[in-house]
Protein backbone atom coordinates (compact mmCIF):
# COMPACT_ATOMS: atom_id res chain seq x y z
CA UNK A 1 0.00 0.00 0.00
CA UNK A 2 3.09 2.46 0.94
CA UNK A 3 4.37 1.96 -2.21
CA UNK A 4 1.21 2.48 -4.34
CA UNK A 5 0.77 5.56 -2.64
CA UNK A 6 4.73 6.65 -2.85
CA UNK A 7 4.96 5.48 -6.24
CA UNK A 8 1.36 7.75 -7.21
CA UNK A 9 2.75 10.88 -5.09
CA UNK A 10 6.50 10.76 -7.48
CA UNK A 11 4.60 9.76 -10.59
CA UNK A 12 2.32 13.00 -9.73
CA UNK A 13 5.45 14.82 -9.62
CA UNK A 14 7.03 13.79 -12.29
CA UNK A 15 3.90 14.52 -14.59
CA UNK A 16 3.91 18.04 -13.46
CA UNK A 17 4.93 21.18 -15.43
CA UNK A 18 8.28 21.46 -16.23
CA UNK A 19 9.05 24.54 -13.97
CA UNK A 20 8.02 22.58 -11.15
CA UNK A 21 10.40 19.22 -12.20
CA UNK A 22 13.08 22.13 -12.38
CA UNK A 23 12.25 22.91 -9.16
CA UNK A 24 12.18 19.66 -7.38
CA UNK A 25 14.92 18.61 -5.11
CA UNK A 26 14.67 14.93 -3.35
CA UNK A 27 16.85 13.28 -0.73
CA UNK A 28 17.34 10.31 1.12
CA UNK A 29 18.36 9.66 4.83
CA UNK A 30 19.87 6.05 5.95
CA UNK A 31 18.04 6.06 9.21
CA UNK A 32 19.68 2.83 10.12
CA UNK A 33 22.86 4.83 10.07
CA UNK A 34 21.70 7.84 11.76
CA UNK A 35 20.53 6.09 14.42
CA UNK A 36 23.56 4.13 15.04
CA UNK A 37 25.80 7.05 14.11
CA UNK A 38 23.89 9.30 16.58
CA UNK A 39 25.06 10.42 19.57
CA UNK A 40 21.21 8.96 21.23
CA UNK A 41 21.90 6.08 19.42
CA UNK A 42 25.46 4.87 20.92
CA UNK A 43 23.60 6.14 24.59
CA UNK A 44 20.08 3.69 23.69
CA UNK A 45 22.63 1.09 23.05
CA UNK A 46 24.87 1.69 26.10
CA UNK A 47 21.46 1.59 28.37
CA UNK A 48 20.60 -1.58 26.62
CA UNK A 49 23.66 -3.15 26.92
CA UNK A 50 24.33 -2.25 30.97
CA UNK A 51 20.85 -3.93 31.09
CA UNK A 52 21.59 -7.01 29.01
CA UNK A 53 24.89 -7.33 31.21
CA UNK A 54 22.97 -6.68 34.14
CA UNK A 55 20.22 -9.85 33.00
CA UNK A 56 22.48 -12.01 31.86
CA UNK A 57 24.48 -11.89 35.52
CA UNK A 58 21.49 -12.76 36.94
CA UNK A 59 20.33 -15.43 34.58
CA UNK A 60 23.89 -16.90 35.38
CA UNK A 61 23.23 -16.96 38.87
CA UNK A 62 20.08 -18.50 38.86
CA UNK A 63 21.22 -21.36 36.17
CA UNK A 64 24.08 -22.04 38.45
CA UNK A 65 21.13 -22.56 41.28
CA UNK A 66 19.41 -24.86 39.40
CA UNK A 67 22.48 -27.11 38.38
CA UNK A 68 23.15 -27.46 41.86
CA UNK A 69 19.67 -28.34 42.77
CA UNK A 70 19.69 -30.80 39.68
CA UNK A 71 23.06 -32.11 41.05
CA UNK A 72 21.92 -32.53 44.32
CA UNK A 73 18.82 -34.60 43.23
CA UNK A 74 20.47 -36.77 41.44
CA UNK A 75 23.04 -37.58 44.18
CA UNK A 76 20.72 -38.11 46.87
CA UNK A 77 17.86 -38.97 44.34
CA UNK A 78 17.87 -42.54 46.00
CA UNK A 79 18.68 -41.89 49.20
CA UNK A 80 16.24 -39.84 50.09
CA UNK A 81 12.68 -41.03 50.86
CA UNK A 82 9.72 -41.26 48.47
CA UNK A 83 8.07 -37.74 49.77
CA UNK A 84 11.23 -36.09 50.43
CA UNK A 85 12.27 -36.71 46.72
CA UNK A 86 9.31 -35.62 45.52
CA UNK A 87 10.00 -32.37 47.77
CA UNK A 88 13.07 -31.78 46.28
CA UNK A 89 11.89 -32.50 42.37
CA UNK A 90 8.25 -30.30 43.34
CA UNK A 91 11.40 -27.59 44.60
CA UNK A 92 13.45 -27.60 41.80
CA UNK A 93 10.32 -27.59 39.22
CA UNK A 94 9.16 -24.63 40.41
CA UNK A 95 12.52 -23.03 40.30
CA UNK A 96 12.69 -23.88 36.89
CA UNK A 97 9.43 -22.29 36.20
CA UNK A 98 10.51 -18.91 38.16
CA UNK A 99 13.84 -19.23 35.87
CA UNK A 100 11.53 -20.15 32.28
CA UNK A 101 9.65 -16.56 33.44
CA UNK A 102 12.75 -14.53 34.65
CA UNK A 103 14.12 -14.86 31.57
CA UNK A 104 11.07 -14.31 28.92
CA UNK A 105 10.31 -11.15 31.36
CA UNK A 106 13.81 -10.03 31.10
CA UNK A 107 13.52 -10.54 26.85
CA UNK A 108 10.00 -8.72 26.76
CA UNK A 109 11.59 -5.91 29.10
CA UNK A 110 14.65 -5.17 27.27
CA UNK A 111 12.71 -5.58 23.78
CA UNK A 112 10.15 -3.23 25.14
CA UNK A 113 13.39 -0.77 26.03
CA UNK A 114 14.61 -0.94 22.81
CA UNK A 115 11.83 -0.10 20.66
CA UNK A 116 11.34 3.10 23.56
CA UNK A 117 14.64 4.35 22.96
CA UNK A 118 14.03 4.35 19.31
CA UNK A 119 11.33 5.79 19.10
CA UNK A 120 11.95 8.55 21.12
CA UNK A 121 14.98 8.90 18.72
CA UNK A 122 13.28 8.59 15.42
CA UNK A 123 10.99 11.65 16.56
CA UNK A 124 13.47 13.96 17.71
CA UNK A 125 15.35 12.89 13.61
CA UNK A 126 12.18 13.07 11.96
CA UNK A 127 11.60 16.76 13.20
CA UNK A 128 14.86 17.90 12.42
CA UNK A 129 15.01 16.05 9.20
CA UNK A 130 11.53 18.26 8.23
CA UNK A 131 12.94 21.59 9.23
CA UNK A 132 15.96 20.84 7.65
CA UNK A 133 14.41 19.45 4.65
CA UNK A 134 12.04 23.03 5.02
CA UNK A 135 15.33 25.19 5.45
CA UNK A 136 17.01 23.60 2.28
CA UNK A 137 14.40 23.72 -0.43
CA UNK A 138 13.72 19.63 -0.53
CA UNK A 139 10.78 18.48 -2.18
CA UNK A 140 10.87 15.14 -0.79
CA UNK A 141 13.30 13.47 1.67
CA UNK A 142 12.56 9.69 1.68
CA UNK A 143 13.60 6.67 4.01
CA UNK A 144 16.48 4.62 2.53
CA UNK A 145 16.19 1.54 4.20
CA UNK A 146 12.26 1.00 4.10
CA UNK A 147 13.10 -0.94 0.82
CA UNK A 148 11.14 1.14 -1.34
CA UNK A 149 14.18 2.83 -3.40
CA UNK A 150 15.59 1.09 -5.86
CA UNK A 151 18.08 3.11 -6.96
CA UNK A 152 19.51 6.29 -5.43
CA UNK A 153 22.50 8.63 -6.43
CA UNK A 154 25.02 8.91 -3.67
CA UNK A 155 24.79 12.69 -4.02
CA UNK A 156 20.99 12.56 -2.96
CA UNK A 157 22.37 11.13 0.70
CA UNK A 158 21.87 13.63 3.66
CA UNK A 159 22.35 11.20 6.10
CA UNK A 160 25.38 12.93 7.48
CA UNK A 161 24.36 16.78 7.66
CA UNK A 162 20.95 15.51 9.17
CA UNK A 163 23.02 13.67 11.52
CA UNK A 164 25.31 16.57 12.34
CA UNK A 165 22.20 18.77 13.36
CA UNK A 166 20.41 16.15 14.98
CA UNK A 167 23.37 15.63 17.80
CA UNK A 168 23.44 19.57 17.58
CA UNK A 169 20.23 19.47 18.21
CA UNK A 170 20.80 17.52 21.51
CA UNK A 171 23.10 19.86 23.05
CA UNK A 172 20.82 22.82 22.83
């Protein structure tokens, strides 16, 4: 459908008078670059990854928990009486199930963090990519890496000076 509607909207363009084709300027922005060339970017990423370090320390604790418990229950597995067995396999079960949930909440968490921080980013780009796009005379500044472009011209890329004033943009 975004296409139909993209490819209608530069079709329109293109069908226009000739003063206006003189007139039209079009860009593109990498946005997967911007936001991993951004100075928000390299912070989302440093938040996420104090996070995932944070998890994963956590996650090794508790496996290391449950190996012992396993260890334990297959040690004394037949020395221990019918119900205390039990016990310990009901025990370690359950601990298993706390671990099984730790770990999809700490997934769902950090996913959830991830698509936050990007978001916030992309809004703060996509309002200085429109001013600057405003500022500079651009009839159109499209997304690179939405898959809709199938050829671009290297010249057309304002990844960079969108980038610049987007990290200015920051410090203000």
């Amino acid at each position: 459908m975004k296409r139909i509607i993209l490819a209608g909207i530069v079709a329109a363009c293109f069908a226009s008078t000739a003063v206006f084709a003189a007139d039209l300027k079009l860009g593109y922005i990498d946005m997967q670059r911007a936001l991993n060339g951004s100075e928000a970017g390299k912070e989302a990423k440093e938040q996420l990854a104090s996070k995932v370090k944070k998890y994963q320390d956590d996650i090794n604790v508790k496996q290391e928990e449950l190996k012992k418990l396993k260890d334990e229950l297959e040690k004394q597995g037949m020395l221990l009486s019918d119900s205390a067995r039990a016990s310990k396999e009901k025990d370690y079960q359950n601990k298993l199930k706390d671990f099984q949930r730790f770990t999809k909440d700490a997934q769902d968490e950090l996913q959830g963090k991830d698509e936050e921080l990007t978001r916030k980013i992309l809004e703060g780009m996509e309002k200085v990519i429109q001013v600057f796009g405003r500022q500079n005379g651009y009839t159109f500044i499209f997304v690179k890496n939405d898959g809709m472009l199938l050829f671009v011209d290297e010249k057309a890329d304002l990844t960079e000076e969108v980038l610049k004033l987007f990290n200015a943009s920051r410090k203000k």
